[in-house]
Protein backbone atom coordinates (compact mmCIF):
# COMPACT_ATOMS: atom_id res chain seq x y z
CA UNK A 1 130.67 105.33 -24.24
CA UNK A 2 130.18 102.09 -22.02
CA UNK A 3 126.51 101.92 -23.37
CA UNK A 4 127.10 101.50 -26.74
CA UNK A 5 129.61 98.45 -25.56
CA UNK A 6 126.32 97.00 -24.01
CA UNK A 7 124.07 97.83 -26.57
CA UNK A 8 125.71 95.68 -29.25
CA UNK A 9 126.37 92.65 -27.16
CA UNK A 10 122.73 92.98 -25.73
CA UNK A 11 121.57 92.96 -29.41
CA UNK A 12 124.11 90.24 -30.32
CA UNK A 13 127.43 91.10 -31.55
CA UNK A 14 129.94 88.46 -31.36
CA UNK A 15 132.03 88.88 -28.69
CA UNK A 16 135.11 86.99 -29.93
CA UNK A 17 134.77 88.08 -33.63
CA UNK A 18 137.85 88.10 -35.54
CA UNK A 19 138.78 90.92 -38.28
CA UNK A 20 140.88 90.29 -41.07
CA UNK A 21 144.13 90.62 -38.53
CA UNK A 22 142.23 88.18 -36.16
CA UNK A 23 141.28 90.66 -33.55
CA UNK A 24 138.91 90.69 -31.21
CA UNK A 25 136.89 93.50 -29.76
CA UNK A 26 138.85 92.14 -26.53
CA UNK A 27 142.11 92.87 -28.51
CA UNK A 28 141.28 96.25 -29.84
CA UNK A 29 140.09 97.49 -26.52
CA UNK A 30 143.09 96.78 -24.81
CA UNK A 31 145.07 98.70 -27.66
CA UNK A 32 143.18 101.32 -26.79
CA UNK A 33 144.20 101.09 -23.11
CA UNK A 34 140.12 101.30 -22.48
CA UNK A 35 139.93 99.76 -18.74
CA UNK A 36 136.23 99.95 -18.80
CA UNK A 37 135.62 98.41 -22.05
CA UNK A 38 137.73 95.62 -21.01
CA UNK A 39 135.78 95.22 -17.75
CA UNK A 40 132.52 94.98 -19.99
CA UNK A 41 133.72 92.59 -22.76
CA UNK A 42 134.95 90.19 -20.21
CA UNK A 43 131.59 89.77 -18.20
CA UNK A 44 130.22 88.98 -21.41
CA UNK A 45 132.73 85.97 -21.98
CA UNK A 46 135.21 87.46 -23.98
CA UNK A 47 138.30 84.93 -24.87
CA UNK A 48 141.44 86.10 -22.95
CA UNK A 49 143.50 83.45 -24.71
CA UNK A 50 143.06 84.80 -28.30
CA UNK A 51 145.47 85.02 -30.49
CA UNK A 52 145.75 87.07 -33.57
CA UNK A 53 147.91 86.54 -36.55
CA UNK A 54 150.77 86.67 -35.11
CA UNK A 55 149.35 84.33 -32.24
CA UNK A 56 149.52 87.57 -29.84
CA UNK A 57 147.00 87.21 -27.10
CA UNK A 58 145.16 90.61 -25.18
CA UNK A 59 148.03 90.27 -22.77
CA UNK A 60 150.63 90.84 -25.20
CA UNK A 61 149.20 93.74 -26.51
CA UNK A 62 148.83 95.21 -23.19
CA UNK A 63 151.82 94.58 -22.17
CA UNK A 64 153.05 96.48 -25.87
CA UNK A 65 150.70 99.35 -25.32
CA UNK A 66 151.97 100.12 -21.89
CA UNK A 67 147.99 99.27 -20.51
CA UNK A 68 148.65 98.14 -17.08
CA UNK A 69 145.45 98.28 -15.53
CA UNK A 70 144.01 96.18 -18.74
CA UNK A 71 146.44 93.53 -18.45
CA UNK A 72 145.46 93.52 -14.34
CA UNK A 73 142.23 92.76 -15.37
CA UNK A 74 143.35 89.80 -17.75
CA UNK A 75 145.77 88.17 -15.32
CA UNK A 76 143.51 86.51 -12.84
CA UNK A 77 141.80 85.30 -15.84
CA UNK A 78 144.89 83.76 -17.61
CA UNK A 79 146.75 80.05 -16.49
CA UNK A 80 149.74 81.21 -17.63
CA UNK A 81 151.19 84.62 -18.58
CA UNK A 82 154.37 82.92 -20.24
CA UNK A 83 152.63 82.84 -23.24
CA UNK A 84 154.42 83.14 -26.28
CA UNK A 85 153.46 84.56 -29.99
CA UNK A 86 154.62 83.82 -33.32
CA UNK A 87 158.20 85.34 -32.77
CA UNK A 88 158.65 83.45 -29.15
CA UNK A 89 158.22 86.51 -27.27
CA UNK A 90 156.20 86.46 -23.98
CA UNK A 91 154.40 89.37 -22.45
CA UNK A 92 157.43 90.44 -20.46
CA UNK A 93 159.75 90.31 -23.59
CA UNK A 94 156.67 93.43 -25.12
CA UNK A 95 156.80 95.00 -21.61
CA UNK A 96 160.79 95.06 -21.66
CA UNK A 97 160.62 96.28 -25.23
CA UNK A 98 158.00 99.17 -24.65
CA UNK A 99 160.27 100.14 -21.71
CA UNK A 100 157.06 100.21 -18.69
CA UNK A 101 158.81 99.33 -15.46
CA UNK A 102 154.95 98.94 -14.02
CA UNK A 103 153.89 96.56 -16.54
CA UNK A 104 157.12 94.24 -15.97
CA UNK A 105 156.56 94.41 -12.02
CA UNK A 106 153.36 93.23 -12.78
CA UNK A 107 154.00 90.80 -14.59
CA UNK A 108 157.12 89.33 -13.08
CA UNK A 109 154.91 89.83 -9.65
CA UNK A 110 152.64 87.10 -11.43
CA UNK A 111 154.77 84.78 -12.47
CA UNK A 112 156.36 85.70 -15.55
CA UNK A 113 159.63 83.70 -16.40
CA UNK A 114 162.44 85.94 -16.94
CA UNK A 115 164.78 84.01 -18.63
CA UNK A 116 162.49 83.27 -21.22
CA UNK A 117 163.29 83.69 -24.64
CA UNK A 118 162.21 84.03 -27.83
CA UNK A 119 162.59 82.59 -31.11
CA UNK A 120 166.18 83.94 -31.41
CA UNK A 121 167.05 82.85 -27.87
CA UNK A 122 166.85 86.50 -27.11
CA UNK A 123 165.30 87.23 -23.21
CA UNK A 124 163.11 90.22 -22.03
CA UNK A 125 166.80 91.58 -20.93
CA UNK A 126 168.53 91.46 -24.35
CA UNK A 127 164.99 93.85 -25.69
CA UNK A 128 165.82 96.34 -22.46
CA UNK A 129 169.11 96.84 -23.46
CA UNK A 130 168.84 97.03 -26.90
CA UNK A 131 165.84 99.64 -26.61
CA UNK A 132 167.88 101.55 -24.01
CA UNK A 133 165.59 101.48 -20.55
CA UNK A 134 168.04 101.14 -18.21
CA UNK A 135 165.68 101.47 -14.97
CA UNK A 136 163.42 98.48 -16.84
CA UNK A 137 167.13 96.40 -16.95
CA UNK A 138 168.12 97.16 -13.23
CA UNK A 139 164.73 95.77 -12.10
CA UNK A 140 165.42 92.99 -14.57
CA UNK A 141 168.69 92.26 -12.84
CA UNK A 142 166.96 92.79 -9.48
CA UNK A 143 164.92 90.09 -10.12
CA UNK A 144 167.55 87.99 -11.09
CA UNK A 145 167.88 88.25 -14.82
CA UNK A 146 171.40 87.08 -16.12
CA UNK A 147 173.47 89.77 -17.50
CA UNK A 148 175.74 87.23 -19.50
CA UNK A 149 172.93 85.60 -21.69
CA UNK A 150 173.42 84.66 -24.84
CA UNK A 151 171.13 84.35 -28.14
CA UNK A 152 171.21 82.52 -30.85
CA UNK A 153 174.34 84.33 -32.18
CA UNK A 154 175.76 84.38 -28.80
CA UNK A 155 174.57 88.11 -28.53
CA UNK A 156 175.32 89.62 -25.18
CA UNK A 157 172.94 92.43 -23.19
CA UNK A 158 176.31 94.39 -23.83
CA UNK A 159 176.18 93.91 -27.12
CA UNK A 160 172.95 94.93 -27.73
CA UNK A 161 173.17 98.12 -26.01
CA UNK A 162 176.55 98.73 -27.60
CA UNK A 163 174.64 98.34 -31.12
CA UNK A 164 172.28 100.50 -30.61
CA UNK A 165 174.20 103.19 -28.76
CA UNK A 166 172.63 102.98 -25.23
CA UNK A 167 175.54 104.45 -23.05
CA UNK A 168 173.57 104.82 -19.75
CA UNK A 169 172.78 100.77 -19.89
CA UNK A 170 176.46 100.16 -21.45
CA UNK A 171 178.04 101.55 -18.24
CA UNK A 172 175.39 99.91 -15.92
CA UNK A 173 176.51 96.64 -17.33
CA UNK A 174 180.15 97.34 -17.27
CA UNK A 175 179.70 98.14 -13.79
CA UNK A 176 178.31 94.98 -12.66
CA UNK A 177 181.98 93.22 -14.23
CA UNK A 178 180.45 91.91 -17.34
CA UNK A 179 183.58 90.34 -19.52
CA UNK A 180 183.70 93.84 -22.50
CA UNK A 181 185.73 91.31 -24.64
CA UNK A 182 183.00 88.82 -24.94
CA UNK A 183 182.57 87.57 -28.39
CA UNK A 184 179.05 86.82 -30.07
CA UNK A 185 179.05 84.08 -32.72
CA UNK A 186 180.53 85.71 -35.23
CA UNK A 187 183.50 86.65 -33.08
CA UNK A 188 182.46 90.44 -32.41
CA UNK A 189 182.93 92.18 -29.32
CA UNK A 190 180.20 94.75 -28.07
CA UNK A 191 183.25 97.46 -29.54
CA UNK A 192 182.64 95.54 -32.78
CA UNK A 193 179.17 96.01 -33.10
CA UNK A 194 178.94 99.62 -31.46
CA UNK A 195 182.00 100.41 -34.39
CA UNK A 196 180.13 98.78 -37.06
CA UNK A 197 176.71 100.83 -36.00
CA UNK A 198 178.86 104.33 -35.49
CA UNK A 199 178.34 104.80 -31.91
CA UNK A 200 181.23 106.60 -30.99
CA UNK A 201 179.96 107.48 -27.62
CA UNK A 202 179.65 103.93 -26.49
CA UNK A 203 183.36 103.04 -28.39
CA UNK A 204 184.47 105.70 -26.25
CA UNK A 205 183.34 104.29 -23.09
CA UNK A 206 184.47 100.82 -23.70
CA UNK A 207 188.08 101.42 -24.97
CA UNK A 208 188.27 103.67 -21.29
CA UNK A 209 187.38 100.62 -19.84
CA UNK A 210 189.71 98.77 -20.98
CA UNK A 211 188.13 96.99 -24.57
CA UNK A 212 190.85 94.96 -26.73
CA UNK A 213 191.32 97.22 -29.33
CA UNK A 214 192.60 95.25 -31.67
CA UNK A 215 190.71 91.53 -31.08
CA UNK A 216 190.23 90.14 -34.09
CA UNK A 217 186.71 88.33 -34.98
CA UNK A 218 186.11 85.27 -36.65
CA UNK A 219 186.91 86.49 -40.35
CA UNK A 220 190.07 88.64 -38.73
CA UNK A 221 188.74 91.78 -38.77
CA UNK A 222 189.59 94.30 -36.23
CA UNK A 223 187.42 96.76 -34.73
CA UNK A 224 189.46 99.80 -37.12
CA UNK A 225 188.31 97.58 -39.83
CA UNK A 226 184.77 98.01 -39.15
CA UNK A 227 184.95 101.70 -38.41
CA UNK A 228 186.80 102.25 -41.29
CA UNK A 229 184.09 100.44 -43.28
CA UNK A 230 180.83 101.41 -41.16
CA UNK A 231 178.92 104.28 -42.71
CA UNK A 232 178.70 106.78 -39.64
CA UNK A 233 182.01 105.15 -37.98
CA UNK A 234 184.55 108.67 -38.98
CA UNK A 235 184.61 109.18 -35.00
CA UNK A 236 184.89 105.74 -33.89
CA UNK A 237 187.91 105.84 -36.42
CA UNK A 238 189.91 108.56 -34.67
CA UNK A 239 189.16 106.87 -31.84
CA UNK A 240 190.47 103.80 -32.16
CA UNK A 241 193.84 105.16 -34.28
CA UNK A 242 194.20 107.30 -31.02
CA UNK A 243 194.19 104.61 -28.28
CA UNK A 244 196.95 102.29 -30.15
CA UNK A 245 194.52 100.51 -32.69
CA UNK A 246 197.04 98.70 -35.24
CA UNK A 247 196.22 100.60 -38.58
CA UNK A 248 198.08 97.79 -40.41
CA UNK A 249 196.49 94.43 -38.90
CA UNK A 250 195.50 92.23 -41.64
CA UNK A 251 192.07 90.14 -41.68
CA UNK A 252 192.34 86.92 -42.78
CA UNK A 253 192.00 87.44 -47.01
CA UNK A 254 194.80 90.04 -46.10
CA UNK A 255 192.85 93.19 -46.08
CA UNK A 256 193.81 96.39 -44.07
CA UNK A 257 191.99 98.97 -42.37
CA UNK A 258 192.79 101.21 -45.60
CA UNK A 259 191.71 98.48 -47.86
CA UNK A 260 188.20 98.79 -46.12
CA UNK A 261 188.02 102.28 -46.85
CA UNK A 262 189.17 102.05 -50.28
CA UNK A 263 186.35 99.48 -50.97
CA UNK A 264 183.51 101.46 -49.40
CA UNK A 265 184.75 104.50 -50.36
CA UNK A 266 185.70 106.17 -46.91
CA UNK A 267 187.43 109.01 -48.29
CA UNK A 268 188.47 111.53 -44.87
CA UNK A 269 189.08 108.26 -43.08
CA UNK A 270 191.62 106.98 -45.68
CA UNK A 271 193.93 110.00 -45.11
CA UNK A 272 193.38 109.54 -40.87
CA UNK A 273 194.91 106.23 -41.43
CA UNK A 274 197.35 107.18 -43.87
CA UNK A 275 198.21 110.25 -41.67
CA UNK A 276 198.78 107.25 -38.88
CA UNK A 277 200.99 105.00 -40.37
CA UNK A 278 199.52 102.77 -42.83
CA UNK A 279 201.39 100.98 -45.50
CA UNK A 280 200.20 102.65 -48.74
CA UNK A 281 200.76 99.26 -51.67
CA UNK A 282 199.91 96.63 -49.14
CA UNK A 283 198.26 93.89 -50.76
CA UNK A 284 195.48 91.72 -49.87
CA UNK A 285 195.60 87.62 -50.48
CA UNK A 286 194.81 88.52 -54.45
CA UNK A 287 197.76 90.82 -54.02
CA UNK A 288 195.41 93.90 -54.35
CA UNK A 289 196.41 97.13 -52.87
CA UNK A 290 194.06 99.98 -51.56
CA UNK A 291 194.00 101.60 -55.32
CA UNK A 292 192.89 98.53 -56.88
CA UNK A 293 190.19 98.38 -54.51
CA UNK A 294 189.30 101.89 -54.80
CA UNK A 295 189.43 101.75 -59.24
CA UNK A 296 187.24 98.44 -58.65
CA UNK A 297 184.83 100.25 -57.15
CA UNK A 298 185.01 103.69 -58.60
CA UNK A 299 185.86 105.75 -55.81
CA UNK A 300 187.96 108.68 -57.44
CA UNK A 301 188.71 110.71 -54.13
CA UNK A 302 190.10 108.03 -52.69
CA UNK A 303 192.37 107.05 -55.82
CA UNK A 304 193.60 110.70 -55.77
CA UNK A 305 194.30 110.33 -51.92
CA UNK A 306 196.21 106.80 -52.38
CA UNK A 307 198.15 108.51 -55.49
CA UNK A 308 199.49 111.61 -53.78
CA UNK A 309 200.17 109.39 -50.70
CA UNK A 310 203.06 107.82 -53.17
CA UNK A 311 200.63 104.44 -54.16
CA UNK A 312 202.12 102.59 -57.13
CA UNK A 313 199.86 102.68 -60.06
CA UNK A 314 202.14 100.22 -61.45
CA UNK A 315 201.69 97.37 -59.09
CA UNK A 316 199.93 94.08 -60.28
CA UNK A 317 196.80 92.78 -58.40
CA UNK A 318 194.56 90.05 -58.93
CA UNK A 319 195.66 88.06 -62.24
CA UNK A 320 198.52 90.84 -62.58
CA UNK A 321 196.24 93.16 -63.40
CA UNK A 322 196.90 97.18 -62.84
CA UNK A 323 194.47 99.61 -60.93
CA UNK A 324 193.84 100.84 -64.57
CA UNK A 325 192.50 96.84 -65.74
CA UNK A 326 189.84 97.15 -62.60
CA UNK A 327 189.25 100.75 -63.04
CA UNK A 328 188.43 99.56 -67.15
CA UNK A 329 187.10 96.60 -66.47
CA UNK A 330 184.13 98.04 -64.20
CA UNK A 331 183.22 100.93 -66.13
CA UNK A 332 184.63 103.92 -64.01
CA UNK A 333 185.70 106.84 -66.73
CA UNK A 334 187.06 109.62 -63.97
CA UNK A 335 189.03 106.88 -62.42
CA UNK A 336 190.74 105.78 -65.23
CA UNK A 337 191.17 109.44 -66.21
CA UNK A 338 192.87 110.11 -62.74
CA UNK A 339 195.24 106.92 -63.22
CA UNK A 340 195.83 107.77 -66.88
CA UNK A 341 196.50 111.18 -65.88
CA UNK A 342 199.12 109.69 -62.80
CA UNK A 343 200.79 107.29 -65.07
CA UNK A 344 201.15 110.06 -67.73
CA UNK A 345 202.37 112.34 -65.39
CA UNK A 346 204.99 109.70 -63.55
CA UNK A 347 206.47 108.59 -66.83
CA UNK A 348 209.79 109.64 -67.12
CA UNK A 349 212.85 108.83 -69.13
CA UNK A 350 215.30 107.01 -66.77
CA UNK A 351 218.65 105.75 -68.01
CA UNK A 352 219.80 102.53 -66.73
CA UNK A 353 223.09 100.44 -68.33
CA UNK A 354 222.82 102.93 -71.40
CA UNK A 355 218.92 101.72 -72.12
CA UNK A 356 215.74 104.30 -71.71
CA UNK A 357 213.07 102.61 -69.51
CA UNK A 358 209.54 104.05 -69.10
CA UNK A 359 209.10 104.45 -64.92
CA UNK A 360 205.39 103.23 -64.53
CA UNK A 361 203.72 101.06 -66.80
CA UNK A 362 203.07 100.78 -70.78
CA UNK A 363 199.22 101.22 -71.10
CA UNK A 364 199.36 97.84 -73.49
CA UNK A 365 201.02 95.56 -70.66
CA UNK A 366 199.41 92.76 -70.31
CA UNK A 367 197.80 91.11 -67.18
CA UNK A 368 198.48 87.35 -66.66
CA UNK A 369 196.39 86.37 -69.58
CA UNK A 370 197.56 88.88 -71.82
CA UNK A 371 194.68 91.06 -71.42
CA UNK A 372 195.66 94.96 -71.93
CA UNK A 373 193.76 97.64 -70.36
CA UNK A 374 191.96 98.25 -73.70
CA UNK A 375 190.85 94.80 -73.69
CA UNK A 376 189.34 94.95 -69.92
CA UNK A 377 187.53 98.04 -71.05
CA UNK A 378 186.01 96.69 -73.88
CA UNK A 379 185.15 93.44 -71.99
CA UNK A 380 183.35 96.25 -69.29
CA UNK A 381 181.60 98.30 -72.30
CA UNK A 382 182.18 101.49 -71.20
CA UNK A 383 182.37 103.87 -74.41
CA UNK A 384 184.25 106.34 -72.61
CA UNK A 385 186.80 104.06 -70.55
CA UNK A 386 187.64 102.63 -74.13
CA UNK A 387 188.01 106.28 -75.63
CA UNK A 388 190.11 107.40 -73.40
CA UNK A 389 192.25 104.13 -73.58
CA UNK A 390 192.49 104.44 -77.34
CA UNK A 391 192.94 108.49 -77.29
CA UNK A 392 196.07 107.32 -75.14
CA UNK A 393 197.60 105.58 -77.78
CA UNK A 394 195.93 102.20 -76.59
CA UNK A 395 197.34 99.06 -79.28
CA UNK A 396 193.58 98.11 -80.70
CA UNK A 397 196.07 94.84 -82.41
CA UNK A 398 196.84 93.29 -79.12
CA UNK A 399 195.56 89.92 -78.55
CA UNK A 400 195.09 88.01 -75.37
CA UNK A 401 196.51 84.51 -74.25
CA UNK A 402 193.08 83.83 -72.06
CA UNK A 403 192.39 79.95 -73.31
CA UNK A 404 194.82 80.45 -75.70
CA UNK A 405 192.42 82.02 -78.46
CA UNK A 406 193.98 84.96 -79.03
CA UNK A 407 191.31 87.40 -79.07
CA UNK A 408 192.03 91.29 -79.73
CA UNK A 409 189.24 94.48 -77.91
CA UNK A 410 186.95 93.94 -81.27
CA UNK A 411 186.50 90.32 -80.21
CA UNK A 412 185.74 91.06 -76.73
CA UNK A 413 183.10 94.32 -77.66
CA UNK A 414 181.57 91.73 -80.53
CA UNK A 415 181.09 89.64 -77.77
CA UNK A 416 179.31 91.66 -75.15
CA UNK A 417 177.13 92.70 -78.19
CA UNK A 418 178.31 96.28 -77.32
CA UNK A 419 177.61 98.35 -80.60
CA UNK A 420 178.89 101.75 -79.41
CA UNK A 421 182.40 100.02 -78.20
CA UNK A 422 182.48 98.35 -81.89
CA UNK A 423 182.32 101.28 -83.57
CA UNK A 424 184.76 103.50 -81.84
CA UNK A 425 187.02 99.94 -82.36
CA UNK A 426 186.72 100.14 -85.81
CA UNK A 427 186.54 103.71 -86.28
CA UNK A 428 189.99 103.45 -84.58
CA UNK A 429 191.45 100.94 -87.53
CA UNK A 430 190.93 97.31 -85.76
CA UNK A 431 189.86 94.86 -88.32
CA UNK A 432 186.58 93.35 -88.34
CA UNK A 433 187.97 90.28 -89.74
CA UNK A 434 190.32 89.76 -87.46
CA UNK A 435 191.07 85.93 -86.33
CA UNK A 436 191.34 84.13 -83.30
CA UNK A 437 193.04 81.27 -82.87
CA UNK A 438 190.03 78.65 -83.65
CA UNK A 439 189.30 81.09 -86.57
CA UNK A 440 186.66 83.27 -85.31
CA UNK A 441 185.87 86.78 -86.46
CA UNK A 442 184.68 89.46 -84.08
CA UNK A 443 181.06 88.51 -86.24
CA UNK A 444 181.39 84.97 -84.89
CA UNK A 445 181.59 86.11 -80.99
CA UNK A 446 178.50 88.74 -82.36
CA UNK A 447 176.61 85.86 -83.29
CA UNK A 448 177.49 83.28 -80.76
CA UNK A 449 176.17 86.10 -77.58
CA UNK A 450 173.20 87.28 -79.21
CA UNK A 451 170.17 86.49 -77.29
């Protein structure tokens, strides 16, 4: 009702008052898209110019709330509509956002600068795409917007609409020629960023235009490797393995496609890649494989995938330790079940020049400084990991060569301060006054860590 508007102010009410978000009445009624409570407030000298807490003026909330004939009223009032808030973002960037092709014909009509942008260098163009409004980003162009802008992070149009999945303004922009291969800052291409986000539609559409496949970004990292890592990117996967995408290209620490999946535990897309080729034991820069990545990070399904795919359990990773150290060292009990179950199950008598070998590995080799299995678990504190290691026959005596102290699995538990681990230790036989090199009992490393 118009007449309570004139009531108040008759009676007094400050017109520019600010509430605890510094809005005014002017601000709120705009919000509200309330034309004639707009009209009222500004014959009675409300501020146009003022700015809330995020330094948004009436306009910019108009031009958020999709209130055109509001921010008509405002305009003629305003020296400049190129305004900008506490993010950088003009009226036109809110209009783009919010999608109202009316609101940015008005304001483009009055002068609004289209190239301008924000904090992040992004322009009312890069918000159009990125929200999908493909008739708000044709009138954009229209007016002369430039389809190859950059932000801050070198951030294409394309690549925003490829992020977000927004096919109809994807294909718009690959029909006007814009360059699918562009890389941001970070060396993505718009297939990059719509693999990484899972928008298989939009991967679709670029790699039938033509998109490199298998460009490699800044770090070396393929598209595949970001589908294979990406949460929803299963489609984009077969995708890409289907149009020629290298299941085998290396990033620059030396991970694969399958390593990606092994450490985010992409189970179904580990076998696609297997299924397509990939090298099973290749090994990062550490020289980890796929299943020490997988034990590392306790993904079970996948070890069992790697395993039956023929993956060595045997093989020595990072500091020569086995699948089984990582698996140990991190705390993972069904992992090093399944590996202790594999290694079990793989070790056979071979004869070779009239000697008996063990094929696999001895569950008390040591990694390169003479830390067994056992010791890793005890170091990780996982009751169970260390049961099952000493249940296996696990050598409680073995000491280590790590700073050349010489420590056994009671030293390492005493250390950690990890009662349940010491007393499945010494339940087992290992001595509590066992020696180190400098002399220390297991009590020493007790006393040294308690805090």
């Amino acid at each position: 009702d118009i007449s309570i508007y004139f009531f108040l102010l008759v009676a007094g009410a400050r017109v520019n008052a600010k509430d605890s978000k510094w809005l005014t009445p002017l601000h709120r009624a705009v919000a509200s898209c309330s034309e004639e409570a707009v009209q009222v407030l500004l014959k009675h000298s409300a501020d146009v110019n003022a700015r809330d807490k995020n330094w948004q003026t009436p306009l910019h909330i108009a031009a958020a709330n999709k209130a055109v004939k509001c921010a008509e009223a405002l305009v003629p009032l305003l020296s400049n509509v190129n305004v900008s808030d506490r993010a950088g973002r003009t009226a036109l960037h809110h209009a783009a956002f919010s999608g109202h092709g009316e609101m940015v014909k008005l304001l483009l009509s009055r002068g609004a600068n289209i190239n301008a942008f924000d904090k992040k260098d992004r322009r009312a163009i890069h918000w159009a795409a990125y929200m999908g409004h493909i008739e708000v980003v044709k009138l954009l162009v229209a007016h002369g917007a430039e389809v190859t802008c950059k932000d801050k992070k070198s951030y294409t149009p394309l690549h925003a609409a490829a992020s977000s999945g927004m096919i109809s303004v994807v294909k718009y922009l690959l029909d006007l020629g814009v360059d699918m291969n562009e890389p941001n800052a970070y060396g993505n291409t718009p297939l990059h960023v719509a693999c990484y986000n899972g928008q298989d539609v939009v991967v679709n559409e670029l790699i039938d235009c033509g998109a490199n496949v298998n460009q490699k970004n800044e770090k070396g990292f393929t598209p595949l490797h970001f589908a294979a890592a990406s949460t929803h990117g299963a489609l984009c996967l077969e995708l890409l393995v289907s149009n020629g995408a290298d299941v085998n290209m290396k990033s620059k620490d030396g991970k694969t496609p399958l390593h990606m999946t092994a450490l985010h535990g992409r189970f179904s897309r580990s076998q696609t890649i297997i299924q397509s080729g990939a090298v099973i034991d290749c090994e990062d820069k550490n020289g980890n494989t796929p299943l020490h990545i997988a034990a590392r990070y306790g993904h079970e399904l996948l070890i069992n995938t790697l395993i039956t795919s023929g993956a060595d359990t045997a093989k020595r990773g990072i500091h020569g330790m086995f699948p089984l150290h990582l698996a140990a060292l991190s705390g993972f009990s069904d992992c090093c079940r399944k590996l202790l179950s594999s290694v079990q199950s793989g070790s056979i008598l071979q004869f070779l020049s009239n000697i008996f070998i063990l094929v696999g590995f001895d569950i008390d080799t040591p990694d390169d400084f003479g830390r067994t299995c056992l010791h890793a678990a005890a170091a990780g504190g996982n009751l169970e990991c260390l049961n099952l290691l000493l249940n296996t026959g696990a050598d409680f005596n073995k000491k280590d060569k790590f700073g050349r102290h010489k420590r056994s699995p009671l030293h390492y538990a005493a250390a950690n301060c990890n009662y349940q681990c010491l007393f499945a230790l010494v339940g087992s036989g290992a001595s509590v006054n066992d020696l180190d090199e400098r002399g220390c009992t297991p009590l020493h490393y007790a006393a040294t860590s308690d805090t």
